[in-house]
PDB file of N, CA and C in Angstrom:
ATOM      1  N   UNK A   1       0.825  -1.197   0.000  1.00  0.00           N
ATOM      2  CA  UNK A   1       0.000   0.000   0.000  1.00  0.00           C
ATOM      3  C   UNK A   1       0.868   1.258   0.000  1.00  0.00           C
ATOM      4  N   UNK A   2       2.070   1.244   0.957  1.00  0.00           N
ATOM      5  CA  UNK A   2       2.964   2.455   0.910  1.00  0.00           C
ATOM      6  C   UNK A   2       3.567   2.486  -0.300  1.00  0.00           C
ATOM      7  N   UNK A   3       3.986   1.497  -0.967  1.00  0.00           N
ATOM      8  CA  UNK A   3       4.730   1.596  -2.587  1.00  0.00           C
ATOM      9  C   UNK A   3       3.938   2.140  -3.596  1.00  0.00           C
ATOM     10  N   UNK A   4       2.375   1.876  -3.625  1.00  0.00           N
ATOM     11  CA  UNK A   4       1.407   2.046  -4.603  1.00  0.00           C
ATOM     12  C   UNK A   4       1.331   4.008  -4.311  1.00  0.00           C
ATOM     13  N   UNK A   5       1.491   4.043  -2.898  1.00  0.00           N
ATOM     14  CA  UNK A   5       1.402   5.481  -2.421  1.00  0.00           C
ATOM     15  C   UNK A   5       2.671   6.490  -3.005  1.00  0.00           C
ATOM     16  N   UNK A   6       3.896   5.737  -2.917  1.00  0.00           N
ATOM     17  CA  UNK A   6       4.554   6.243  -3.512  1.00  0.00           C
ATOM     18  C   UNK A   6       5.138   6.450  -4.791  1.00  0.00           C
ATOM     19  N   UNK A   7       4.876   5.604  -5.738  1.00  0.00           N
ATOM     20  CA  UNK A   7       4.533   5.538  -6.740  1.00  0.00           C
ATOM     21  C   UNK A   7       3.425   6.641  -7.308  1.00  0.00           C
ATOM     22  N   UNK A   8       2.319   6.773  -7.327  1.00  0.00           N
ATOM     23  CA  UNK A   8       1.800   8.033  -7.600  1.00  0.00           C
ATOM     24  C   UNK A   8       1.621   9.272  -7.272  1.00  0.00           C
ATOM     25  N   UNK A   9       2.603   9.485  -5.888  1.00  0.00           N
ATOM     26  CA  UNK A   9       3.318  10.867  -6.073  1.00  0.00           C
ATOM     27  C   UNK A   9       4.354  10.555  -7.186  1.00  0.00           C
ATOM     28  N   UNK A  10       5.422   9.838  -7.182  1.00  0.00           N
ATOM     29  CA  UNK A  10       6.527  10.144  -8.476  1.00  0.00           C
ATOM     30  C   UNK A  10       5.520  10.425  -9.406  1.00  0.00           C
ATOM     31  N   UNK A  11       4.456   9.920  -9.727  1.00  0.00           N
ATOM     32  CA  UNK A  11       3.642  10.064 -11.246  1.00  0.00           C
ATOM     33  C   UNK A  11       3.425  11.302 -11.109  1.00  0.00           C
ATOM     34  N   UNK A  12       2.708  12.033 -10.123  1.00  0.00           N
ATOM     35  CA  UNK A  12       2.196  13.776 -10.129  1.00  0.00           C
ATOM     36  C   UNK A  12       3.480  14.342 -10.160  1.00  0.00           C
ATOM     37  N   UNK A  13       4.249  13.818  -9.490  1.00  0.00           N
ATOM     38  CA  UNK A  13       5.712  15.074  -9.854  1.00  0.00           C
ATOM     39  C   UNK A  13       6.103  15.361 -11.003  1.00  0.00           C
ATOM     40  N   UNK A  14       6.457  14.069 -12.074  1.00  0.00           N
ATOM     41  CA  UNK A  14       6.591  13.761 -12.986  1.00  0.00           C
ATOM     42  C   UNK A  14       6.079  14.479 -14.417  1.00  0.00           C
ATOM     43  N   UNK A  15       4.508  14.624 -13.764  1.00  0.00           N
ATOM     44  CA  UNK A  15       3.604  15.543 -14.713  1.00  0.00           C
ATOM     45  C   UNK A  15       3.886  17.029 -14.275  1.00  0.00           C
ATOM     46  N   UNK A  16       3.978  17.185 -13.230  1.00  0.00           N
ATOM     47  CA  UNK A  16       4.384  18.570 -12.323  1.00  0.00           C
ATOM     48  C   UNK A  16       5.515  19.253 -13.671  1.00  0.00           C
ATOM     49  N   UNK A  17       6.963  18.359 -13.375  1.00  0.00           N
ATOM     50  CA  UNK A  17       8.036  18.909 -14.339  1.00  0.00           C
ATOM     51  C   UNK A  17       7.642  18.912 -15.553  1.00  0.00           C
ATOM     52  N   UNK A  18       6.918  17.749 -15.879  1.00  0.00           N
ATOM     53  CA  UNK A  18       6.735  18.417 -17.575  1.00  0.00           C
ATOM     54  C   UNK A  18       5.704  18.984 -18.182  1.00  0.00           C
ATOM     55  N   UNK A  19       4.930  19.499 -17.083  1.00  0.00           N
ATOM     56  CA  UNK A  19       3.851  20.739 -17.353  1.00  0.00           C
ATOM     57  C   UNK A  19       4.856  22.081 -17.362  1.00  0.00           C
ATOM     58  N   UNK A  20       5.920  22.122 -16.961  1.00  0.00           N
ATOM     59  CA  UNK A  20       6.960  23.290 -16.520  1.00  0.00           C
ATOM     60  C   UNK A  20       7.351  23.341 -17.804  1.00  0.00           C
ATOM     61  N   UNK A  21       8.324  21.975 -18.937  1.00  0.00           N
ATOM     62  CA  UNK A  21       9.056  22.281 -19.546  1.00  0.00           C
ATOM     63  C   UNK A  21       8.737  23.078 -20.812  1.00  0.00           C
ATOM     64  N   UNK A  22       9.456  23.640 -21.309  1.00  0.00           N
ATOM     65  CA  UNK A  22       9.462  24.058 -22.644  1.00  0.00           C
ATOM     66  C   UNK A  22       9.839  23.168 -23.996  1.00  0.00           C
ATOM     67  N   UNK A  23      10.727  22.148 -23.741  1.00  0.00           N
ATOM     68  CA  UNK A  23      11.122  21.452 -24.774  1.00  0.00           C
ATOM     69  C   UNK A  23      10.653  20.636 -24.790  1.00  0.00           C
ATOM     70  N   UNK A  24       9.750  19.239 -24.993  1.00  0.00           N
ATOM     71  CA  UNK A  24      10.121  17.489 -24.916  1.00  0.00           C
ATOM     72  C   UNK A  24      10.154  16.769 -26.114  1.00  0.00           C
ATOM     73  N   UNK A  25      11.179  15.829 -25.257  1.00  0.00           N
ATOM     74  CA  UNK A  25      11.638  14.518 -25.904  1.00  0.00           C
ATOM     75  C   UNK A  25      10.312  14.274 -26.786  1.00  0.00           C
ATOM     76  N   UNK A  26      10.683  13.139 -27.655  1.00  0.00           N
ATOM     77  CA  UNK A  26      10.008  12.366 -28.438  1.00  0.00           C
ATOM     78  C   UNK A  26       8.866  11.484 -27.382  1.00  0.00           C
ATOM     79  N   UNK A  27       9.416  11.230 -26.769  1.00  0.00           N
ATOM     80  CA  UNK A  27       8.569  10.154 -25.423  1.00  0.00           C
ATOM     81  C   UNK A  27       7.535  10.952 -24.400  1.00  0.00           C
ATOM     82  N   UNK A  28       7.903  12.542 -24.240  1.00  0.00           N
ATOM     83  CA  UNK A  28       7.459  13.196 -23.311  1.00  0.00           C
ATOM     84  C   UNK A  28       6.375  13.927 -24.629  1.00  0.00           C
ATOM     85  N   UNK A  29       6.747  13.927 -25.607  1.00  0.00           N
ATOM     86  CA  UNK A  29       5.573  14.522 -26.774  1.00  0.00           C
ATOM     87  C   UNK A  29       4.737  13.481 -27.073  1.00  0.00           C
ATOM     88  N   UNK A  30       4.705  11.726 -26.735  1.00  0.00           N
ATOM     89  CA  UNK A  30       3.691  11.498 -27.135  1.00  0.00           C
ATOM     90  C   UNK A  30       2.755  11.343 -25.880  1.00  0.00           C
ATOM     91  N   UNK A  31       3.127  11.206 -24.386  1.00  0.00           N
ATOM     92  CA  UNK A  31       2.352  11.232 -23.569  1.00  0.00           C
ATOM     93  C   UNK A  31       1.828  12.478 -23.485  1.00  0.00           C
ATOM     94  N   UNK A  32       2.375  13.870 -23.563  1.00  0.00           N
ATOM     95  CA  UNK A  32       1.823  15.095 -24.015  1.00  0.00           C
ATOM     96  C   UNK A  32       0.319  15.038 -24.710  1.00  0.00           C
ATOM     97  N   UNK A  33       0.605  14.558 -25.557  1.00  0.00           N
ATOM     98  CA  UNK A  33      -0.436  14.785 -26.519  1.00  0.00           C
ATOM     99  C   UNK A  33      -1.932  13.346 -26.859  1.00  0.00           C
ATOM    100  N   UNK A  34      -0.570  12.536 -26.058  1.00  0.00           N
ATOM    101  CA  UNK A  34      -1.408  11.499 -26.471  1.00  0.00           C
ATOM    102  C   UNK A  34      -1.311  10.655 -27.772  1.00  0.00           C
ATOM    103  N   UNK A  35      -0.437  10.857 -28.417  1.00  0.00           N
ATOM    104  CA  UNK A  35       0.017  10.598 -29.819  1.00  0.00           C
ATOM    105  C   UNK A  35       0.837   9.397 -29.448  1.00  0.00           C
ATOM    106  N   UNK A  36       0.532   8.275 -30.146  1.00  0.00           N
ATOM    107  CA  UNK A  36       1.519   6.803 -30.004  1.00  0.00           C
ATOM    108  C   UNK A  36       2.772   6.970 -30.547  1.00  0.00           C
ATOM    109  N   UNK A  37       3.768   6.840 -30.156  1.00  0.00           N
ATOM    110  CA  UNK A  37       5.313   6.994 -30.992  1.00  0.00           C
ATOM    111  C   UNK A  37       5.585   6.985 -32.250  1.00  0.00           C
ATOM    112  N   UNK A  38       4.841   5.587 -32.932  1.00  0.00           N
ATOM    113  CA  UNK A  38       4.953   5.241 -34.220  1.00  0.00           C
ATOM    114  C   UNK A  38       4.408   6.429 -34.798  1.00  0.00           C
ATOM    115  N   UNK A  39       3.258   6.635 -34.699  1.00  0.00           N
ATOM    116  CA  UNK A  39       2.468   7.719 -35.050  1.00  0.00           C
ATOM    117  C   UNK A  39       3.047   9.238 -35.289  1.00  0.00           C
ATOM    118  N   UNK A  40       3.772   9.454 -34.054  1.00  0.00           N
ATOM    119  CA  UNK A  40       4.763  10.403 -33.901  1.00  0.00           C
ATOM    120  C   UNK A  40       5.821  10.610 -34.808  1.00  0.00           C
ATOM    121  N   UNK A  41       6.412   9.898 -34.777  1.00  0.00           N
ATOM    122  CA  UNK A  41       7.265   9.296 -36.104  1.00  0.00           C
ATOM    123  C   UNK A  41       6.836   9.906 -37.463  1.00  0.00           C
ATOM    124  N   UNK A  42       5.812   9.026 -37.610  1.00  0.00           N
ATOM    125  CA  UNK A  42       4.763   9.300 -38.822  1.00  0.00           C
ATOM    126  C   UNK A  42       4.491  11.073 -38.982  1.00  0.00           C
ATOM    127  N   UNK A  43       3.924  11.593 -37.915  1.00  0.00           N
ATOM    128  CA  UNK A  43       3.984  12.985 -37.958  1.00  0.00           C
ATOM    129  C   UNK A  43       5.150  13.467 -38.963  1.00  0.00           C
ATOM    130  N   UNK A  44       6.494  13.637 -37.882  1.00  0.00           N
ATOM    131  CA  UNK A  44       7.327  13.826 -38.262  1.00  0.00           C
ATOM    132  C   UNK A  44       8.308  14.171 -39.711  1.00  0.00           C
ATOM    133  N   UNK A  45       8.163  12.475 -40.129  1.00  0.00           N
ATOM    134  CA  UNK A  45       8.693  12.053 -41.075  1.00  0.00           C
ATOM    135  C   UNK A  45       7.719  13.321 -42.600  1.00  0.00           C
ATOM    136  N   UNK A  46       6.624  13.245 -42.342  1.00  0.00           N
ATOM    137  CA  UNK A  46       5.790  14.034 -43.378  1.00  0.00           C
ATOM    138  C   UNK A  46       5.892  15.330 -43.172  1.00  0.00           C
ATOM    139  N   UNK A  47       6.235  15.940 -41.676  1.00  0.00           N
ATOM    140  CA  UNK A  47       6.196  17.049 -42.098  1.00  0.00           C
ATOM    141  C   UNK A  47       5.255  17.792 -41.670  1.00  0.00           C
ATOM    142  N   UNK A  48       4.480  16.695 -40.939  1.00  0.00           N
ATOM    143  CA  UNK A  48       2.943  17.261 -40.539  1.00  0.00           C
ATOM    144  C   UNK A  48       2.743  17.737 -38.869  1.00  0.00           C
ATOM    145  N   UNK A  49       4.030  18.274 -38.061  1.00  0.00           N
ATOM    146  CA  UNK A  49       3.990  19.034 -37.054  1.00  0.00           C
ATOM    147  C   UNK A  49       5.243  18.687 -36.891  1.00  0.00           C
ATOM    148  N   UNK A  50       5.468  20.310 -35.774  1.00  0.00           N
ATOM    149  CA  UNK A  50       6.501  20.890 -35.920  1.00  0.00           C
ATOM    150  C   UNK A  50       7.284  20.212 -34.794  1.00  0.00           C
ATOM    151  N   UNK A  51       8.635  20.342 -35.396  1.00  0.00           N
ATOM    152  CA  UNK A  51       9.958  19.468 -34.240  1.00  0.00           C
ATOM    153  C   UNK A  51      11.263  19.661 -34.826  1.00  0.00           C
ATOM    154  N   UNK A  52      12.252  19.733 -34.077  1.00  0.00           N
ATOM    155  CA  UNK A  52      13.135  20.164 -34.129  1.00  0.00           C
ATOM    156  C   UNK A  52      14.350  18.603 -34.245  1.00  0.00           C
ATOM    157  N   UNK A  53      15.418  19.135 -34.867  1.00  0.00           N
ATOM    158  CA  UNK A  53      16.353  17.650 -34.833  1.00  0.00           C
ATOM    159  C   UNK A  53      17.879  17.949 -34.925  1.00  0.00           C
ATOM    160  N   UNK A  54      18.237  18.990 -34.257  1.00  0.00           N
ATOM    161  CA  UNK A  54      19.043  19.546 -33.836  1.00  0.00           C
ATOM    162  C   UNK A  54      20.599  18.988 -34.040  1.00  0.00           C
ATOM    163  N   UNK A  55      21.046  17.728 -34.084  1.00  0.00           N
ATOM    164  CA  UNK A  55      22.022  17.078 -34.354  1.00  0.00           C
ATOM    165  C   UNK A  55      21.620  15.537 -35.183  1.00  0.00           C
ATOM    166  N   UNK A  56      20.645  16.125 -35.951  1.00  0.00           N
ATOM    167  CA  UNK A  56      20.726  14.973 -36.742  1.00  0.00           C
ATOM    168  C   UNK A  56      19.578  13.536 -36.295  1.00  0.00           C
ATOM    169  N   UNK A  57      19.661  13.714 -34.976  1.00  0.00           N
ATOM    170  CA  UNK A  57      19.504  12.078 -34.684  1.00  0.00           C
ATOM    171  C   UNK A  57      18.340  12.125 -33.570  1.00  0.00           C
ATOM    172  N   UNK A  58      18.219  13.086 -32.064  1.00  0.00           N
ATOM    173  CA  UNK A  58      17.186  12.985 -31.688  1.00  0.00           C
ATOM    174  C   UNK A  58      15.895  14.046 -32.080  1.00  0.00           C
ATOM    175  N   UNK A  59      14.797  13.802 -32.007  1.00  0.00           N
ATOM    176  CA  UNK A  59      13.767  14.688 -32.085  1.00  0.00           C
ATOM    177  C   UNK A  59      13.295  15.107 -30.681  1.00  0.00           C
ATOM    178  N   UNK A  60      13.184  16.655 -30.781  1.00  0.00           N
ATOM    179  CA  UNK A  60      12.752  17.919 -29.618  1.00  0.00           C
ATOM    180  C   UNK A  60      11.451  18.378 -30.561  1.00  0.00           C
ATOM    181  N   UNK A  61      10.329  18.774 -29.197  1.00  0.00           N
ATOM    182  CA  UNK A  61       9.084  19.195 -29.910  1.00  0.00           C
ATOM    183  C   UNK A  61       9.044  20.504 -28.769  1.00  0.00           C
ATOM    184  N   UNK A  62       8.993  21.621 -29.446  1.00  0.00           N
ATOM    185  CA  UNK A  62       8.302  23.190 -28.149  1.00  0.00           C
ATOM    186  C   UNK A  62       7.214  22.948 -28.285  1.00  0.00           C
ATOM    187  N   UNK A  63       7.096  22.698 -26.917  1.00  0.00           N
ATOM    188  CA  UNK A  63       5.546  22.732 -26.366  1.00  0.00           C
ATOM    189  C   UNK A  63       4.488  23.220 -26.826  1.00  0.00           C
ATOM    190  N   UNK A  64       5.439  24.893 -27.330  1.00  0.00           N
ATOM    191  CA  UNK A  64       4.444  25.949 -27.335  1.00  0.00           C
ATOM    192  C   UNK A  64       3.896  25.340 -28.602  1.00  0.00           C
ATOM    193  N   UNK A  65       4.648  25.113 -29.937  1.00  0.00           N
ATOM    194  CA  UNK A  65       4.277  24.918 -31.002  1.00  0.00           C
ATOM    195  C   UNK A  65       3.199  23.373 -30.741  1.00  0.00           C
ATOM    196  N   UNK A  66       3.277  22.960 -30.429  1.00  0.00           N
ATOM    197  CA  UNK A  66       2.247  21.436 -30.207  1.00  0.00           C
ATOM    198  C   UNK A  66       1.362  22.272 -29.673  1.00  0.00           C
ATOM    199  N   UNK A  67       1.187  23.043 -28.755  1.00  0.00           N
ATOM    200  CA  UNK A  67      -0.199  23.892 -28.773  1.00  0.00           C
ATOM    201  C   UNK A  67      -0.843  24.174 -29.260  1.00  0.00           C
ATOM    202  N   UNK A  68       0.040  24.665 -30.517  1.00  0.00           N
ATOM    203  CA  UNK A  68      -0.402  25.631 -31.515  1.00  0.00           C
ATOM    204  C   UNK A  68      -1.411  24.524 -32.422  1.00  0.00           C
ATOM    205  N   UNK A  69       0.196  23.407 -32.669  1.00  0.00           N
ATOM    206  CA  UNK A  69      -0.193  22.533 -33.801  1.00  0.00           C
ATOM    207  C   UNK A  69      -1.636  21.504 -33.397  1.00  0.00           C
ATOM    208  N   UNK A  70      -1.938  20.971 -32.129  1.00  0.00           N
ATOM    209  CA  UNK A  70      -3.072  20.376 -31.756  1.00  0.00           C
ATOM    210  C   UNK A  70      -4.625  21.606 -31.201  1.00  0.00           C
ATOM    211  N   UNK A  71      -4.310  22.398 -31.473  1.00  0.00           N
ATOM    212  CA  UNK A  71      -5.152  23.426 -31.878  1.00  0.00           C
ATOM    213  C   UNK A  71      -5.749  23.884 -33.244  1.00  0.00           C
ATOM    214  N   UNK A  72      -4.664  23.649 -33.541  1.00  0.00           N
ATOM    215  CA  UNK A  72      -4.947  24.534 -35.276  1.00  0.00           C
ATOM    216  C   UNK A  72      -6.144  24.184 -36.293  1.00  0.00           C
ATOM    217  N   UNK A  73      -6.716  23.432 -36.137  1.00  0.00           N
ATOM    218  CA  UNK A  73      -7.824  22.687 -36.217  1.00  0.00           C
ATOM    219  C   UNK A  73      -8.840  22.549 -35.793  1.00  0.00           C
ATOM    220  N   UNK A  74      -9.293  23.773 -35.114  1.00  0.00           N
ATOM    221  CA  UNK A  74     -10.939  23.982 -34.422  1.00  0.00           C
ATOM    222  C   UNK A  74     -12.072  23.173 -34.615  1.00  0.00           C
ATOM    223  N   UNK A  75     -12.893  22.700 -34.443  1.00  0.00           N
ATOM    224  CA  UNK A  75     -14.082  22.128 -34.638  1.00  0.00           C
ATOM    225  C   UNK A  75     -15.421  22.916 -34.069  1.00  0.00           C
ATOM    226  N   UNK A  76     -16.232  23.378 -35.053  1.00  0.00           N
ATOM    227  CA  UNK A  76     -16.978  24.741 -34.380  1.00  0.00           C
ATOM    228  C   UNK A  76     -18.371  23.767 -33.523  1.00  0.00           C
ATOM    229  N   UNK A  77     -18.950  24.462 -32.803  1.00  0.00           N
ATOM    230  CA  UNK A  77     -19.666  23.863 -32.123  1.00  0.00           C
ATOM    231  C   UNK A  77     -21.234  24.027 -32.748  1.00  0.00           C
ATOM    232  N   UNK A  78     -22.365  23.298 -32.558  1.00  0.00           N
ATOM    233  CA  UNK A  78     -23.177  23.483 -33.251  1.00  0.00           C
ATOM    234  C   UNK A  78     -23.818  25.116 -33.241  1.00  0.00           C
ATOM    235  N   UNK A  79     -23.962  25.260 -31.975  1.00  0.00           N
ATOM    236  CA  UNK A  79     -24.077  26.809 -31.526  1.00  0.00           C
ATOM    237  C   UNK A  79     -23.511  28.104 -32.543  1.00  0.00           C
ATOM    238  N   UNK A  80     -22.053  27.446 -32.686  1.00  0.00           N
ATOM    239  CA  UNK A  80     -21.770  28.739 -33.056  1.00  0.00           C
ATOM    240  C   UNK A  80     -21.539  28.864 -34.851  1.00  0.00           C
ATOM    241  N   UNK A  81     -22.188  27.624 -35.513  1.00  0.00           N
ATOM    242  CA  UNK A  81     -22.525  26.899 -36.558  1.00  0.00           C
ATOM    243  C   UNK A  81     -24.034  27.967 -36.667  1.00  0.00           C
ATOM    244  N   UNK A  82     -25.170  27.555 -36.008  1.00  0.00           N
ATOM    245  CA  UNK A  82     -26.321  28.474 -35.960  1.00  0.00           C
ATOM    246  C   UNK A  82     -26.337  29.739 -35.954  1.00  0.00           C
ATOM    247  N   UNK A  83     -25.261  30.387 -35.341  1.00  0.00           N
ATOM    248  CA  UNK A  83     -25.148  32.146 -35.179  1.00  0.00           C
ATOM    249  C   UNK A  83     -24.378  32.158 -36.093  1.00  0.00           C
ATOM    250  N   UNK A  84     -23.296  31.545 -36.534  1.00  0.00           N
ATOM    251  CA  UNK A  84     -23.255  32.453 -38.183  1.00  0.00           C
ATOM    252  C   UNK A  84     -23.581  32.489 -39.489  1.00  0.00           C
ATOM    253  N   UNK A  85     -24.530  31.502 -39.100  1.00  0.00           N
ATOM    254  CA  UNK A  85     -25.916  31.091 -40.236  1.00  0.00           C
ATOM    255  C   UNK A  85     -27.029  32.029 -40.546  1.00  0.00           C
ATOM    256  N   UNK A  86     -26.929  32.646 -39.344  1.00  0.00           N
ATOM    257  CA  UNK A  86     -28.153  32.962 -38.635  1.00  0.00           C
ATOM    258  C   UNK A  86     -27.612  35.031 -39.268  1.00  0.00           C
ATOM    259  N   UNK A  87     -26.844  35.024 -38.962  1.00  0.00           N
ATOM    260  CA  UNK A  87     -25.972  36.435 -38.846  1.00  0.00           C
ATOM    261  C   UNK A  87     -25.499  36.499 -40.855  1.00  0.00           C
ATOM    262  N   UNK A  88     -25.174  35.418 -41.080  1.00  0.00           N
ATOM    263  CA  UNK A  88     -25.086  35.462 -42.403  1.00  0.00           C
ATOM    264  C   UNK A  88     -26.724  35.619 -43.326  1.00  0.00           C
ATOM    265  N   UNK A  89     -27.772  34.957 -42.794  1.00  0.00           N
ATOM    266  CA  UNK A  89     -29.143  35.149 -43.944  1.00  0.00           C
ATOM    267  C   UNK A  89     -29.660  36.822 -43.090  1.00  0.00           C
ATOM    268  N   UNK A  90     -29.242  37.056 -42.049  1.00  0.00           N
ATOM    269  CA  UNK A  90     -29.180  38.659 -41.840  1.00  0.00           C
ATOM    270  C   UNK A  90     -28.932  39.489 -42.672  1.00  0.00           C
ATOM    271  N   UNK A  91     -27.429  39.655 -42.801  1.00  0.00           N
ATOM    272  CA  UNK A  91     -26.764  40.532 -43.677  1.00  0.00           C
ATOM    273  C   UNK A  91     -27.243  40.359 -45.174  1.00  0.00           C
ATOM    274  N   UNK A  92     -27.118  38.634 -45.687  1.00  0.00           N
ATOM    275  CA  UNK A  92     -27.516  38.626 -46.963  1.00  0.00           C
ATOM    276  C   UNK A  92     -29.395  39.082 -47.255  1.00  0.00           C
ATOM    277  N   UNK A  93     -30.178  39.556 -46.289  1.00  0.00           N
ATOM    278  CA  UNK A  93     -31.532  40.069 -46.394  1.00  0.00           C
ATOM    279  C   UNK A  93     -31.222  41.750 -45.942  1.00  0.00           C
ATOM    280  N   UNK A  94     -30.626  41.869 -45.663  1.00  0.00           N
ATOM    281  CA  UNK A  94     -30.232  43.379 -45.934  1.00  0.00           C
ATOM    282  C   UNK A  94     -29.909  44.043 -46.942  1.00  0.00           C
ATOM    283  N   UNK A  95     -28.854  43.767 -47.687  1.00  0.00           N
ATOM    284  CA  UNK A  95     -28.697  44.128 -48.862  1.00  0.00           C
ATOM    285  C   UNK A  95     -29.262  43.883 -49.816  1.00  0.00           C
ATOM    286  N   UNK A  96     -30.604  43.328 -49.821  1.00  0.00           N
ATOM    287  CA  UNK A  96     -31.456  42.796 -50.835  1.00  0.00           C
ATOM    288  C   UNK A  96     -32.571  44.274 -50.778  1.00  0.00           C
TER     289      UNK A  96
END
Protein backbone atom coordinates (compact mmCIF):
# COMPACT_ATOMS: atom_id res chain seq x y z
CA UNK A 1 0.00 0.00 0.00
CA UNK A 2 2.96 2.46 0.91
CA UNK A 3 4.73 1.60 -2.59
CA UNK A 4 1.41 2.05 -4.60
CA UNK A 5 1.40 5.48 -2.42
CA UNK A 6 4.55 6.24 -3.51
CA UNK A 7 4.53 5.54 -6.74
CA UNK A 8 1.80 8.03 -7.60
CA UNK A 9 3.32 10.87 -6.07
CA UNK A 10 6.53 10.14 -8.48
CA UNK A 11 3.64 10.06 -11.25
CA UNK A 12 2.20 13.78 -10.13
CA UNK A 13 5.71 15.07 -9.85
CA UNK A 14 6.59 13.76 -12.99
CA UNK A 15 3.60 15.54 -14.71
CA UNK A 16 4.38 18.57 -12.32
CA UNK A 17 8.04 18.91 -14.34
CA UNK A 18 6.74 18.42 -17.57
CA UNK A 19 3.85 20.74 -17.35
CA UNK A 20 6.96 23.29 -16.52
CA UNK A 21 9.06 22.28 -19.55
CA UNK A 22 9.46 24.06 -22.64
CA UNK A 23 11.12 21.45 -24.77
CA UNK A 24 10.12 17.49 -24.92
CA UNK A 25 11.64 14.52 -25.90
CA UNK A 26 10.01 12.37 -28.44
CA UNK A 27 8.57 10.15 -25.42
CA UNK A 28 7.46 13.20 -23.31
CA UNK A 29 5.57 14.52 -26.77
CA UNK A 30 3.69 11.50 -27.14
CA UNK A 31 2.35 11.23 -23.57
CA UNK A 32 1.82 15.10 -24.01
CA UNK A 33 -0.44 14.79 -26.52
CA UNK A 34 -1.41 11.50 -26.47
CA UNK A 35 0.02 10.60 -29.82
CA UNK A 36 1.52 6.80 -30.00
CA UNK A 37 5.31 6.99 -30.99
CA UNK A 38 4.95 5.24 -34.22
CA UNK A 39 2.47 7.72 -35.05
CA UNK A 40 4.76 10.40 -33.90
CA UNK A 41 7.27 9.30 -36.10
CA UNK A 42 4.76 9.30 -38.82
CA UNK A 43 3.98 12.98 -37.96
CA UNK A 44 7.33 13.83 -38.26
CA UNK A 45 8.69 12.05 -41.07
CA UNK A 46 5.79 14.03 -43.38
CA UNK A 47 6.20 17.05 -42.10
CA UNK A 48 2.94 17.26 -40.54
CA UNK A 49 3.99 19.03 -37.05
CA UNK A 50 6.50 20.89 -35.92
CA UNK A 51 9.96 19.47 -34.24
CA UNK A 52 13.13 20.16 -34.13
CA UNK A 53 16.35 17.65 -34.83
CA UNK A 54 19.04 19.55 -33.84
CA UNK A 55 22.02 17.08 -34.35
CA UNK A 56 20.73 14.97 -36.74
CA UNK A 57 19.50 12.08 -34.68
CA UNK A 58 17.19 12.98 -31.69
CA UNK A 59 13.77 14.69 -32.09
CA UNK A 60 12.75 17.92 -29.62
CA UNK A 61 9.08 19.19 -29.91
CA UNK A 62 8.30 23.19 -28.15
CA UNK A 63 5.55 22.73 -26.37
CA UNK A 64 4.44 25.95 -27.33
CA UNK A 65 4.28 24.92 -31.00
CA UNK A 66 2.25 21.44 -30.21
CA UNK A 67 -0.20 23.89 -28.77
CA UNK A 68 -0.40 25.63 -31.52
CA UNK A 69 -0.19 22.53 -33.80
CA UNK A 70 -3.07 20.38 -31.76
CA UNK A 71 -5.15 23.43 -31.88
CA UNK A 72 -4.95 24.53 -35.28
CA UNK A 73 -7.82 22.69 -36.22
CA UNK A 74 -10.94 23.98 -34.42
CA UNK A 75 -14.08 22.13 -34.64
CA UNK A 76 -16.98 24.74 -34.38
CA UNK A 77 -19.67 23.86 -32.12
CA UNK A 78 -23.18 23.48 -33.25
CA UNK A 79 -24.08 26.81 -31.53
CA UNK A 80 -21.77 28.74 -33.06
CA UNK A 81 -22.52 26.90 -36.56
CA UNK A 82 -26.32 28.47 -35.96
CA UNK A 83 -25.15 32.15 -35.18
CA UNK A 84 -23.25 32.45 -38.18
CA UNK A 85 -25.92 31.09 -40.24
CA UNK A 86 -28.15 32.96 -38.64
CA UNK A 87 -25.97 36.44 -38.85
CA UNK A 88 -25.09 35.46 -42.40
CA UNK A 89 -29.14 35.15 -43.94
CA UNK A 90 -29.18 38.66 -41.84
CA UNK A 91 -26.76 40.53 -43.68
CA UNK A 92 -27.52 38.63 -46.96
CA UNK A 93 -31.53 40.07 -46.39
CA UNK A 94 -30.23 43.38 -45.93
CA UNK A 95 -28.70 44.13 -48.86
CA UNK A 96 -31.46 42.80 -50.83
Amino acid sequence: MKKLKILEQLDRIEKMIQANKKVLTLDEACAYTGISRSYMYKLTARGEIPFSKPRGKLIYFAKEKLDQWLLSHPSKSLAEIDNEALNYVFRKGRTR
